[in-house]
N, C-alpha and C. Protein backbone atom coordinates (compact mmCIF):
# COMPACT_ATOMS: atom_id res chain seq x y z
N UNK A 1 27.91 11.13 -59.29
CA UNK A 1 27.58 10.01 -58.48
C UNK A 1 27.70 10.34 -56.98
N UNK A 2 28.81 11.31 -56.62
CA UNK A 2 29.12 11.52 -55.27
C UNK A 2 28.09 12.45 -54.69
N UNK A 3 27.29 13.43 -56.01
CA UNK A 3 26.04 14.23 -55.30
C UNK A 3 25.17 13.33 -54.78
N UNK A 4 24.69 12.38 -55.84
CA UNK A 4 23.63 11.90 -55.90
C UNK A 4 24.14 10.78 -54.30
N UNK A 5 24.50 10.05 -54.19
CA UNK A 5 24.59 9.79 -52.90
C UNK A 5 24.64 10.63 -51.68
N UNK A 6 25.13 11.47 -51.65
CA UNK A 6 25.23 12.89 -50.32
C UNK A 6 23.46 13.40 -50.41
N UNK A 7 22.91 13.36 -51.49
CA UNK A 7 21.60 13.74 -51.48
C UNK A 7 20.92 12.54 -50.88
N UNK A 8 20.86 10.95 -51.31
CA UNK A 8 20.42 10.65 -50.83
C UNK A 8 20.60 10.39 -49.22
N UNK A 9 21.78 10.14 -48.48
CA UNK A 9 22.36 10.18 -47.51
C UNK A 9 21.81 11.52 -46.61
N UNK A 10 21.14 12.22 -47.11
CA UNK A 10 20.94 13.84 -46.62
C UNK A 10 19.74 13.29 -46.73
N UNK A 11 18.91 12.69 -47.28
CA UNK A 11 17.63 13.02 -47.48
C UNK A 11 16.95 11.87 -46.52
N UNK A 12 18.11 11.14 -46.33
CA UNK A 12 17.33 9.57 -45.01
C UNK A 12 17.58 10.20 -43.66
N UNK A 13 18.69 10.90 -43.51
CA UNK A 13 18.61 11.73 -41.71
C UNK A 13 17.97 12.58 -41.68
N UNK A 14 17.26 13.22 -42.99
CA UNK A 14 16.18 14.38 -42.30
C UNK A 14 15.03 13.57 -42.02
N UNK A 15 14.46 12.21 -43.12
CA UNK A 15 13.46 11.66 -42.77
C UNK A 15 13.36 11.01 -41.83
N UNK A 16 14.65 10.63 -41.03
CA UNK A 16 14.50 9.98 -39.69
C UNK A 16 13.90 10.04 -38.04
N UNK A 17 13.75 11.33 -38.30
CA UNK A 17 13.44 12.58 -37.20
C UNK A 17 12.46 11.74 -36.48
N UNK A 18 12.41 11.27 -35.25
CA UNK A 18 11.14 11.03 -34.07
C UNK A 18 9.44 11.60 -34.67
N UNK A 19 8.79 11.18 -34.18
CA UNK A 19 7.26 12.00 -34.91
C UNK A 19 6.76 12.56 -33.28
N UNK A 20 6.95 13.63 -33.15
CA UNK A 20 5.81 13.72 -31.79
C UNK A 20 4.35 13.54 -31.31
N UNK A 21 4.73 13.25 -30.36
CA UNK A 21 3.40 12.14 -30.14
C UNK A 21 2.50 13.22 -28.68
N UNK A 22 1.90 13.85 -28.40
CA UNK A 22 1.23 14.54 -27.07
C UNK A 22 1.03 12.94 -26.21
N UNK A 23 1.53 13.35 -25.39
CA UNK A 23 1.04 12.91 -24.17
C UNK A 23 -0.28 12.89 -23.69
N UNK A 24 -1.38 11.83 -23.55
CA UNK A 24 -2.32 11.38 -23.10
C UNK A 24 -2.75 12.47 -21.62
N UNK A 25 -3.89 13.17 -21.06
CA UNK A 25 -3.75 13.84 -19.93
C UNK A 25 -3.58 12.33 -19.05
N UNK A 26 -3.76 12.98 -17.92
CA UNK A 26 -4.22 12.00 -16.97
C UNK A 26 -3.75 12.67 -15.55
N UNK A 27 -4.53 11.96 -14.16
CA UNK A 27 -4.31 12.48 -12.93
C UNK A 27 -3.71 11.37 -12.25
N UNK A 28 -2.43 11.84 -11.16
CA UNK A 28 -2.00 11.11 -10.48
C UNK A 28 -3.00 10.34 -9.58
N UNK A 29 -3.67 8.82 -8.84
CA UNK A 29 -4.45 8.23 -8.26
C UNK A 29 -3.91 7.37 -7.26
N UNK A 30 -3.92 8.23 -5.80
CA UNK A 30 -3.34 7.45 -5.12
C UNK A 30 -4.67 6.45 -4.23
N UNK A 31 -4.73 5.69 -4.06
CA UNK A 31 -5.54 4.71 -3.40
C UNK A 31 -5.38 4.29 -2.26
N UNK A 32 -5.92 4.74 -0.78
CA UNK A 32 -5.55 4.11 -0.14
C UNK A 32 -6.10 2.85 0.93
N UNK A 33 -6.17 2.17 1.10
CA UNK A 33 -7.45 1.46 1.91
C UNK A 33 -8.22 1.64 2.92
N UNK A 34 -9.51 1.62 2.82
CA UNK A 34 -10.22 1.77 4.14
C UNK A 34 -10.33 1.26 5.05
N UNK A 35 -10.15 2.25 5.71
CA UNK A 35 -9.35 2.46 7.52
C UNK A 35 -10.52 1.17 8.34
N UNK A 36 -9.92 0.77 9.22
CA UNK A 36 -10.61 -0.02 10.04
C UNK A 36 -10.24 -0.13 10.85
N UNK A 37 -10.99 0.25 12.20
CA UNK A 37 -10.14 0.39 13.60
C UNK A 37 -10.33 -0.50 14.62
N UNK A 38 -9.48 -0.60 15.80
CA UNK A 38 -9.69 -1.35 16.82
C UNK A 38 -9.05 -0.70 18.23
N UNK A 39 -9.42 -0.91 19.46
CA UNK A 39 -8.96 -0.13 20.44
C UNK A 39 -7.44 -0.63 20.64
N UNK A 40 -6.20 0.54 20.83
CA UNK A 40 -5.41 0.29 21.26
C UNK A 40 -5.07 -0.75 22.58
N UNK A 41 -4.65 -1.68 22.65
CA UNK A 41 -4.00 -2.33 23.49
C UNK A 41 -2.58 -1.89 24.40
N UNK A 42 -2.52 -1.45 25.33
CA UNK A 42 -1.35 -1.15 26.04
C UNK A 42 -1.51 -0.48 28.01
N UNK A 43 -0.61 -0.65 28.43
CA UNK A 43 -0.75 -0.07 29.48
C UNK A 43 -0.67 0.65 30.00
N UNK A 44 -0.83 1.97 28.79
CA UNK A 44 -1.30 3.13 29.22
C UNK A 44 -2.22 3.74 30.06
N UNK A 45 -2.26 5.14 30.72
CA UNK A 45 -3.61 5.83 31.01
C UNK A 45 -4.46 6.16 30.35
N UNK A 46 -4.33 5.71 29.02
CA UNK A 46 -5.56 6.19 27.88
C UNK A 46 -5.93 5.14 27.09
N UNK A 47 -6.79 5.18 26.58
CA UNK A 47 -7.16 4.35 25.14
C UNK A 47 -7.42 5.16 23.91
N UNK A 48 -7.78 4.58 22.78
CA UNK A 48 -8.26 5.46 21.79
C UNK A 48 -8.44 3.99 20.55
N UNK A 49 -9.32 4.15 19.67
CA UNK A 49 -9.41 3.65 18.32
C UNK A 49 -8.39 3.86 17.40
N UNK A 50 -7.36 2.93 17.02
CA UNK A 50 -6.15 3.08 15.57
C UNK A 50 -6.76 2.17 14.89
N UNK A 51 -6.22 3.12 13.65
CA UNK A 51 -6.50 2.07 12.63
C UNK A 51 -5.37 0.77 12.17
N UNK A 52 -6.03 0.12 11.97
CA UNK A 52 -5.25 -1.15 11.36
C UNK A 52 -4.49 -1.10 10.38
N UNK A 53 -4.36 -0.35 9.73
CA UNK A 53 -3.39 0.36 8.63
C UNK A 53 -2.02 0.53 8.85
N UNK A 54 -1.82 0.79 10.50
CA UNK A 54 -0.97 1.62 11.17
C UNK A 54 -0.12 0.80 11.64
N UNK A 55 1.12 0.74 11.90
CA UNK A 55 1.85 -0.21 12.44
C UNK A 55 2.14 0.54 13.80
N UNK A 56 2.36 -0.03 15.02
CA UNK A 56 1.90 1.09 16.22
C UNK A 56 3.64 0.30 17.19
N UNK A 57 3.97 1.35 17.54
CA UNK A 57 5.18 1.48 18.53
C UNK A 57 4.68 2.09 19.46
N UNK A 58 4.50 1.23 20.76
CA UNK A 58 4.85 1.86 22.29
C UNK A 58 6.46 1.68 22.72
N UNK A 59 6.66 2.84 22.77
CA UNK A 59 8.24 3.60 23.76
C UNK A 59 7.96 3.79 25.37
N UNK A 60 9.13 4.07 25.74
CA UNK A 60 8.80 4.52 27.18
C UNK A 60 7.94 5.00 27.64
N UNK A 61 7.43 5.38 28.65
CA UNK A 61 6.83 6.20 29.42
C UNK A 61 5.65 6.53 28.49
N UNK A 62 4.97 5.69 27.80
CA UNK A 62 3.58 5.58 27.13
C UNK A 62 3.73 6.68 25.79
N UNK A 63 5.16 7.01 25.29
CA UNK A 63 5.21 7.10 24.13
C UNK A 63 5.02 6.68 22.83
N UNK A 64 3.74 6.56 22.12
CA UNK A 64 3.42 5.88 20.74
C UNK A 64 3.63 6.44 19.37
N UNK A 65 4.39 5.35 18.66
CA UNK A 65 4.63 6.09 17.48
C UNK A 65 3.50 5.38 16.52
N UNK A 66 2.78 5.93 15.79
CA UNK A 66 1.64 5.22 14.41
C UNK A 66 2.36 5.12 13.00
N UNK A 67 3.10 4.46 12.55
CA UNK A 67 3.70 4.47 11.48
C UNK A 67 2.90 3.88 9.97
N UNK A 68 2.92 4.88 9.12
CA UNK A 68 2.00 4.42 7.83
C UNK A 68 3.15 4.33 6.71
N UNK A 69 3.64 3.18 6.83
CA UNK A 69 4.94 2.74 5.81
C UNK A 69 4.43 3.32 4.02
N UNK A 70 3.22 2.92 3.87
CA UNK A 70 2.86 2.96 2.41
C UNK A 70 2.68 4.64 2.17
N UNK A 71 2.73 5.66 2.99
CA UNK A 71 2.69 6.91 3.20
C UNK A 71 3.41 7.97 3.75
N UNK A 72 4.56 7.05 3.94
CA UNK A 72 6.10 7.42 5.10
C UNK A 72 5.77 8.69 5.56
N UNK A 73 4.74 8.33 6.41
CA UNK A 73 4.41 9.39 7.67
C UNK A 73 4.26 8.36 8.81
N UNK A 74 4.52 9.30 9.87
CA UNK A 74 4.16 9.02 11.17
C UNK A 74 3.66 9.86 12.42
N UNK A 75 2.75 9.62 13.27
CA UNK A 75 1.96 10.14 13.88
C UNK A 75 2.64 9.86 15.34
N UNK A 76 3.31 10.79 16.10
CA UNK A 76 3.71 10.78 17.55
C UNK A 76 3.00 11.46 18.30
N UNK A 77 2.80 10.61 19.09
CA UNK A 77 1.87 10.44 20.30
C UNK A 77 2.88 10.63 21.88
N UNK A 78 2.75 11.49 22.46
CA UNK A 78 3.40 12.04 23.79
C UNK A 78 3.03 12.16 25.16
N UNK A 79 2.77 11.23 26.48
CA UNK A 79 2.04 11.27 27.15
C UNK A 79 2.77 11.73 28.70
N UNK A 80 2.33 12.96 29.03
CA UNK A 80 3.34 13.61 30.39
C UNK A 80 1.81 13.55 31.58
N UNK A 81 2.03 13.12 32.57
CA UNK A 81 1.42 13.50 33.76
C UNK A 81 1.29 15.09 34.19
N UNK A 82 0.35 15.06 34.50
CA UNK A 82 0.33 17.00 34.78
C UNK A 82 0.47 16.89 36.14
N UNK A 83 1.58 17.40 36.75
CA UNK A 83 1.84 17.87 38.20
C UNK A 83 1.68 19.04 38.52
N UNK A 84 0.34 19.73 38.47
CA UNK A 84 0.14 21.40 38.78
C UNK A 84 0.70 22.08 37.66
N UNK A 85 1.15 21.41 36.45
CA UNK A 85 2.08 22.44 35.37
C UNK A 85 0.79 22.84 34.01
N UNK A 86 -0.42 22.53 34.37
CA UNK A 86 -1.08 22.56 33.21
C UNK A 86 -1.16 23.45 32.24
N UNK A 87 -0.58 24.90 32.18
CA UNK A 87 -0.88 25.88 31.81
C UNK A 87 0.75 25.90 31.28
N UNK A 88 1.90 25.48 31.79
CA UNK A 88 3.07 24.99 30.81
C UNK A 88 3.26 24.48 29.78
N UNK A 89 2.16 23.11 30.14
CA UNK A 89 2.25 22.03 29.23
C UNK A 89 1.30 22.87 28.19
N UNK A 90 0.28 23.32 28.12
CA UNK A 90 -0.87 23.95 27.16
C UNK A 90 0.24 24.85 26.82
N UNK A 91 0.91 25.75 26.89
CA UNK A 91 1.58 26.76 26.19
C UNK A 91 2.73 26.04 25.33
N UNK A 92 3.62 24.78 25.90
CA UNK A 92 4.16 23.99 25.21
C UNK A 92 3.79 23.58 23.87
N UNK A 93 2.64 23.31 24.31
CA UNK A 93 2.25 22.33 22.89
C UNK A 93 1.28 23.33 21.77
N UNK A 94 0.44 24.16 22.39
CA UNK A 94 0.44 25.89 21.28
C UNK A 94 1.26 26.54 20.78
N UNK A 95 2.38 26.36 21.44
CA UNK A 95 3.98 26.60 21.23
C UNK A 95 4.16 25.76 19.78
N UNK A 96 4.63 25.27 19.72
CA UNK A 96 4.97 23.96 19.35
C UNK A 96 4.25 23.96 17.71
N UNK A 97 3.06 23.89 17.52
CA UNK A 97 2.21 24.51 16.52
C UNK A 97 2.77 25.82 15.64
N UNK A 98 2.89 27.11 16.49
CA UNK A 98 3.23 28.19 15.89
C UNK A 98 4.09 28.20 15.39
N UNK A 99 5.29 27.25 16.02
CA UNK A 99 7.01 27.51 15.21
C UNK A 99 6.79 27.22 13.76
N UNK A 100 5.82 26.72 13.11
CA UNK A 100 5.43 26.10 12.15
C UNK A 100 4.84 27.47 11.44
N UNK A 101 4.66 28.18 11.74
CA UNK A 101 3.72 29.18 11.18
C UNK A 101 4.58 30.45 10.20
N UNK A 102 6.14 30.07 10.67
CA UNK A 102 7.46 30.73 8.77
C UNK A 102 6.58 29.71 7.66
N UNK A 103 6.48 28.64 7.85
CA UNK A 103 6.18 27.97 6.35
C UNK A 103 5.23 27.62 6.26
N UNK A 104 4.63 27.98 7.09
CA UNK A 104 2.53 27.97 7.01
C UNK A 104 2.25 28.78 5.65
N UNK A 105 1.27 28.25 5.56
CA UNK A 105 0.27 29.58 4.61
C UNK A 105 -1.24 29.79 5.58
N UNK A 106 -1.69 29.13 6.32
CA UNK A 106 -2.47 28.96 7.47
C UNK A 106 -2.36 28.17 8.67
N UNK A 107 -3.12 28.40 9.39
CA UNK A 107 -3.41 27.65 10.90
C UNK A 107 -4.59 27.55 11.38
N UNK A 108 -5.67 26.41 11.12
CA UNK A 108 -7.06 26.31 11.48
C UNK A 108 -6.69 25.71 13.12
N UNK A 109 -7.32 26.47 13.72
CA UNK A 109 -6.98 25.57 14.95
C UNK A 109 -8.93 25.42 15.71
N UNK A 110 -9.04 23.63 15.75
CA UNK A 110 -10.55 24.04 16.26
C UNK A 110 -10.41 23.18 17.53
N UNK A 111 -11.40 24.01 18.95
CA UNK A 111 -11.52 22.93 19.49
C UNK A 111 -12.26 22.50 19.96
N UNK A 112 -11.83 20.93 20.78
CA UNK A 112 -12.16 19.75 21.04
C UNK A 112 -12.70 19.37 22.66
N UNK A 113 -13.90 19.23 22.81
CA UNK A 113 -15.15 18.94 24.23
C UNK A 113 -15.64 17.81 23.98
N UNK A 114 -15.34 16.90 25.03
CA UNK A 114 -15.79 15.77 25.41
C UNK A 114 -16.65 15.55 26.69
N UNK A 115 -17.12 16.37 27.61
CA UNK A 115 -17.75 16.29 28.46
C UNK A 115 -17.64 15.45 29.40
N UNK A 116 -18.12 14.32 29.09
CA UNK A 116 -18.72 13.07 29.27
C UNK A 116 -17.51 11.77 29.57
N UNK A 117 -15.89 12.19 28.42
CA UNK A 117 -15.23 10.99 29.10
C UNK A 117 -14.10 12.02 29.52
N UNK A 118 -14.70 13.44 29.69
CA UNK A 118 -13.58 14.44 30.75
C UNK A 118 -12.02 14.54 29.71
N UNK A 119 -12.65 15.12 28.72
CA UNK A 119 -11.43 14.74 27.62
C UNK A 119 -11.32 15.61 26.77
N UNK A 120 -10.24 17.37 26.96
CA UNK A 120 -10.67 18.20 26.07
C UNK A 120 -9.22 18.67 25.14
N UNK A 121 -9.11 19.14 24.45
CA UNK A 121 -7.98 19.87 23.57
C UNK A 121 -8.38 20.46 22.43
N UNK A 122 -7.40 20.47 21.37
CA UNK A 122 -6.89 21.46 20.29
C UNK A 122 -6.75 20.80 19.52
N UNK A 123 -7.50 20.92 18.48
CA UNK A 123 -6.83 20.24 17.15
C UNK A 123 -6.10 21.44 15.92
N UNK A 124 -4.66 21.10 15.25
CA UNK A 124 -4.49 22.44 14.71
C UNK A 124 -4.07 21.34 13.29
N UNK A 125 -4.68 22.63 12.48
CA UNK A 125 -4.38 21.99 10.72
C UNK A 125 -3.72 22.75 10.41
N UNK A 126 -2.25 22.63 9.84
CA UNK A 126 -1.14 23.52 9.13
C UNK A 126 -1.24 23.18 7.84
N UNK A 127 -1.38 24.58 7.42
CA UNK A 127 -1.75 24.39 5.51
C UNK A 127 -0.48 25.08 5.02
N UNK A 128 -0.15 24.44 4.08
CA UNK A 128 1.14 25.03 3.42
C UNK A 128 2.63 24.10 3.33
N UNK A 129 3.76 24.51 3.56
CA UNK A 129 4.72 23.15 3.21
C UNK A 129 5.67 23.13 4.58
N UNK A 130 4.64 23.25 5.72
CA UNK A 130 5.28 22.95 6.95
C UNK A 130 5.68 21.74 7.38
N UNK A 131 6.78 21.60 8.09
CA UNK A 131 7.14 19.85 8.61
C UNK A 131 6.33 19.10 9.33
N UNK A 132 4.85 19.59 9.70
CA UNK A 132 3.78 18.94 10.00
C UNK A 132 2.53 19.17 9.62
N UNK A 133 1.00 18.47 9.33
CA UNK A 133 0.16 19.10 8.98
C UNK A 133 -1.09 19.21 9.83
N UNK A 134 -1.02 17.99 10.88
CA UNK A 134 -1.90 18.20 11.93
C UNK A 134 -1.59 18.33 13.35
N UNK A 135 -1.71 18.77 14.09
CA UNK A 135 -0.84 18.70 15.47
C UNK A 135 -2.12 18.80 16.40
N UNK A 136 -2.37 17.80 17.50
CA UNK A 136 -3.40 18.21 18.88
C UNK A 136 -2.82 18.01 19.84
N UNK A 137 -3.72 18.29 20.84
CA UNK A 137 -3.15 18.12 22.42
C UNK A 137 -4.75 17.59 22.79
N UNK A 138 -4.50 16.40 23.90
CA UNK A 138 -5.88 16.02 25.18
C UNK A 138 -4.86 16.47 26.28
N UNK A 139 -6.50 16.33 27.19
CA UNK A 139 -5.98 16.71 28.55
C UNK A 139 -7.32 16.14 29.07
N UNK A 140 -7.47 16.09 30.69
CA UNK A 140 -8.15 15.99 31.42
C UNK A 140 -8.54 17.53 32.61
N UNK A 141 -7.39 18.16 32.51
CA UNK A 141 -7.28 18.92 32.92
C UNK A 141 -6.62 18.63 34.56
N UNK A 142 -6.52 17.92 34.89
CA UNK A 142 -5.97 17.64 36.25
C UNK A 142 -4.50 16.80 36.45
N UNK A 143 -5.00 15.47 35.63
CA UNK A 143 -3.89 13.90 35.53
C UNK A 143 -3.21 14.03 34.56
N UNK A 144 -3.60 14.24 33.48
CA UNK A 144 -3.47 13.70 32.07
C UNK A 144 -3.01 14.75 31.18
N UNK A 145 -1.82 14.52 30.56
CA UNK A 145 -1.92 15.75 29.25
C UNK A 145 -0.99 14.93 28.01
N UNK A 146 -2.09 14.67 26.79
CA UNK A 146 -1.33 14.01 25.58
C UNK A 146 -1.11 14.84 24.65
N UNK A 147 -0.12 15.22 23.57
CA UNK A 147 0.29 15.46 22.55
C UNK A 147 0.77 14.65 21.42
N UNK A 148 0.21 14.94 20.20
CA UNK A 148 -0.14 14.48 18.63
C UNK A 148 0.62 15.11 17.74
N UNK A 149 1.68 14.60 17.28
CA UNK A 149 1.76 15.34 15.94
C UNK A 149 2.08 14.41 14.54
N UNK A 150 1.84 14.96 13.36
CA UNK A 150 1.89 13.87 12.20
C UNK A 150 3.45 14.51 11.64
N UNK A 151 3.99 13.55 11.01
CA UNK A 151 5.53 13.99 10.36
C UNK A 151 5.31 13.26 9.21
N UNK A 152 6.33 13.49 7.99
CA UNK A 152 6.42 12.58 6.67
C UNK A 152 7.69 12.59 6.73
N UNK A 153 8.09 11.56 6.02
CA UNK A 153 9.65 11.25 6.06
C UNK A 153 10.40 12.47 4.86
N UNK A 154 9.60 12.83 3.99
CA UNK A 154 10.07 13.61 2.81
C UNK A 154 10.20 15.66 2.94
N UNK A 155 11.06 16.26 2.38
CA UNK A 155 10.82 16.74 2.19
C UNK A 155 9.28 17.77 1.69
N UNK A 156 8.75 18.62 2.89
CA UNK A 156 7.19 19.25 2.85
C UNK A 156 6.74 19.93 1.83
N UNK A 157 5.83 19.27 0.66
CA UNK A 157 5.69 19.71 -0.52
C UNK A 157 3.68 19.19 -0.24
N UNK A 158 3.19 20.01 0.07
CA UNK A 158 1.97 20.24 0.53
C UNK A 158 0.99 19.81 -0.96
N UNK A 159 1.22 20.06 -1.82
CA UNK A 159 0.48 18.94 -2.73
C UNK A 159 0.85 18.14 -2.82
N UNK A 160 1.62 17.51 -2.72
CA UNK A 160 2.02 16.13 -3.56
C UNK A 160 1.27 15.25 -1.83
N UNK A 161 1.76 15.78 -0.74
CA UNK A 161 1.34 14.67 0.51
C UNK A 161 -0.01 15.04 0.81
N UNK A 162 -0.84 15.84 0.21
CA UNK A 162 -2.43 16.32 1.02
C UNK A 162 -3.00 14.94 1.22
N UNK A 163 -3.09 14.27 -0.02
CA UNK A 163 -4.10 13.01 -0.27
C UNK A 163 -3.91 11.86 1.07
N UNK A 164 -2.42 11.87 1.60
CA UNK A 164 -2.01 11.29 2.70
C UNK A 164 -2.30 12.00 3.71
N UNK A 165 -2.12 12.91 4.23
CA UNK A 165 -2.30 14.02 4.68
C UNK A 165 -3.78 14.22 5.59
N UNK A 166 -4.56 13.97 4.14
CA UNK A 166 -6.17 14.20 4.90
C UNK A 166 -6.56 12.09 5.34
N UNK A 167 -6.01 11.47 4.90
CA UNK A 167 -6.17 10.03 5.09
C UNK A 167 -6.05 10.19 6.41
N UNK A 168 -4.30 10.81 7.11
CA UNK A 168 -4.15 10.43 8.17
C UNK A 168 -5.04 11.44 9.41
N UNK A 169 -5.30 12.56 9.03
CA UNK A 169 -6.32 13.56 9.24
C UNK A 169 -7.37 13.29 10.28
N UNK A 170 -7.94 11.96 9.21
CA UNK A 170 -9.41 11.94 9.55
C UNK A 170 -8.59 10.22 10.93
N UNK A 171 -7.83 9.96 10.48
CA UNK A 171 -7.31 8.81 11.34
C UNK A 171 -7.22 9.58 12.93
N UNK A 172 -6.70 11.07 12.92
CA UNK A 172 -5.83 11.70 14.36
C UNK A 172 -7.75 12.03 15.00
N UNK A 173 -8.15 12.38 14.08
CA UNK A 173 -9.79 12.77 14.51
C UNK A 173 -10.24 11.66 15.22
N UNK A 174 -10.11 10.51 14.81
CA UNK A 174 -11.09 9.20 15.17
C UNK A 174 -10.43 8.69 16.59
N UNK A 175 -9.29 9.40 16.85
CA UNK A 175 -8.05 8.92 18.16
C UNK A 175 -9.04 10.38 18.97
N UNK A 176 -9.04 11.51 18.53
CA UNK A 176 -9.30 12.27 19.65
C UNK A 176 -11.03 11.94 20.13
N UNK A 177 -11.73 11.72 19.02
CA UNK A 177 -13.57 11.06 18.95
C UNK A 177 -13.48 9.82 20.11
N UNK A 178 -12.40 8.99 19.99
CA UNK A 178 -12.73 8.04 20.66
C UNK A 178 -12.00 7.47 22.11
N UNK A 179 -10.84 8.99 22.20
CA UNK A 179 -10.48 8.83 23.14
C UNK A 179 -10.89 8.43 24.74
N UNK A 180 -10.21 7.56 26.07
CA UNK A 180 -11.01 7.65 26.92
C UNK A 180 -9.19 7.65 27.84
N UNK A 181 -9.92 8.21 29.06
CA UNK A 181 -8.41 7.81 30.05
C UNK A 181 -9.02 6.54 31.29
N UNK A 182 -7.88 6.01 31.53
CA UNK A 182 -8.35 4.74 32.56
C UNK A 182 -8.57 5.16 33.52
């Protein structure tokens, strides 16, 4: 009697076992909304098109921060007067780019002619799991010299933030496209 129970008792915990099941594929889908812009408001020497997406901080001395909460990045914006230092400030902010270039895997850097509203710089794309992924500089070349860079609040893991990444991308493009100085 004592087998025959231990057998059955033996024979209900082997049949109990989980059944494995595969996992369904599927791709992560991040969604984000389309951008819609309007000219910055402030009393700065510049203007430019942000998007509405953006929650926007003016700081001192025409310092703007673009904050994208749903993407915990943010886009700083840096605005110095050029007093004869132009060729400082340009090495500064090329500077500034390269330190980035231990945890690069690239550096597209293209640039940027405006002719017409006297408005030129650098746009640089850092590929790889650097603490930034786009960085520019405007200038006028005489008055004016602005600096751009994008940050994420997280640890730099270059796939997982691209999809944000190129969102805010094409956002820093549409600031340098539509830039003007007063």
């Amino acid at each position: 009697m004592h087998k025959i129970i231990a057998l059955l008792l033996t024979l209900t915990l082997i049949s109990c076992g989980d059944e494995t099941i595969p996992k369904p594929k599927g791709q992560l889908r991040l969604e984000y909304p389309s951008p819609t812009y309007e000219k910055l408001a402030s009393d700065c020497n510049f203007t430019f098109d942000v998007n509405t997406n953006a929650e926007t901080k003016t700081k001192q001395e025409c310092a703007i921060e673009l904050h994208y909460p749903k993407m915990k990045a943010t886009v700083y914006l840096t605005y110095k007067k050029v007093n004869g230092d132009i060729e400082n400030l340009l090495r500064d902010a090329q500077k500034l780019t390269y330190e980035h270039a231990i945890k690069a895997d690239d550096i597209m850097v293209q640039p940027f002619l405006n002719s017409e509203k006297r408005v030129y710089g650098m746009f640089s794309e850092v590929g790889g799991n650097a603490a930034t992924n786009s960085q520019f500089y405007l200038t006028d070349s005489t008055k004016h010299f602005l600096t751009g860079s994008m940050y994420f609040y997280a640890k730099p893991n270059f796939d997982s933030i691209l999809p944000a990444a190129s969102y805010i991308k094409e956002d820093i493009r549409r600031i340098m496209e539509s830039f003007e100085w007063k």
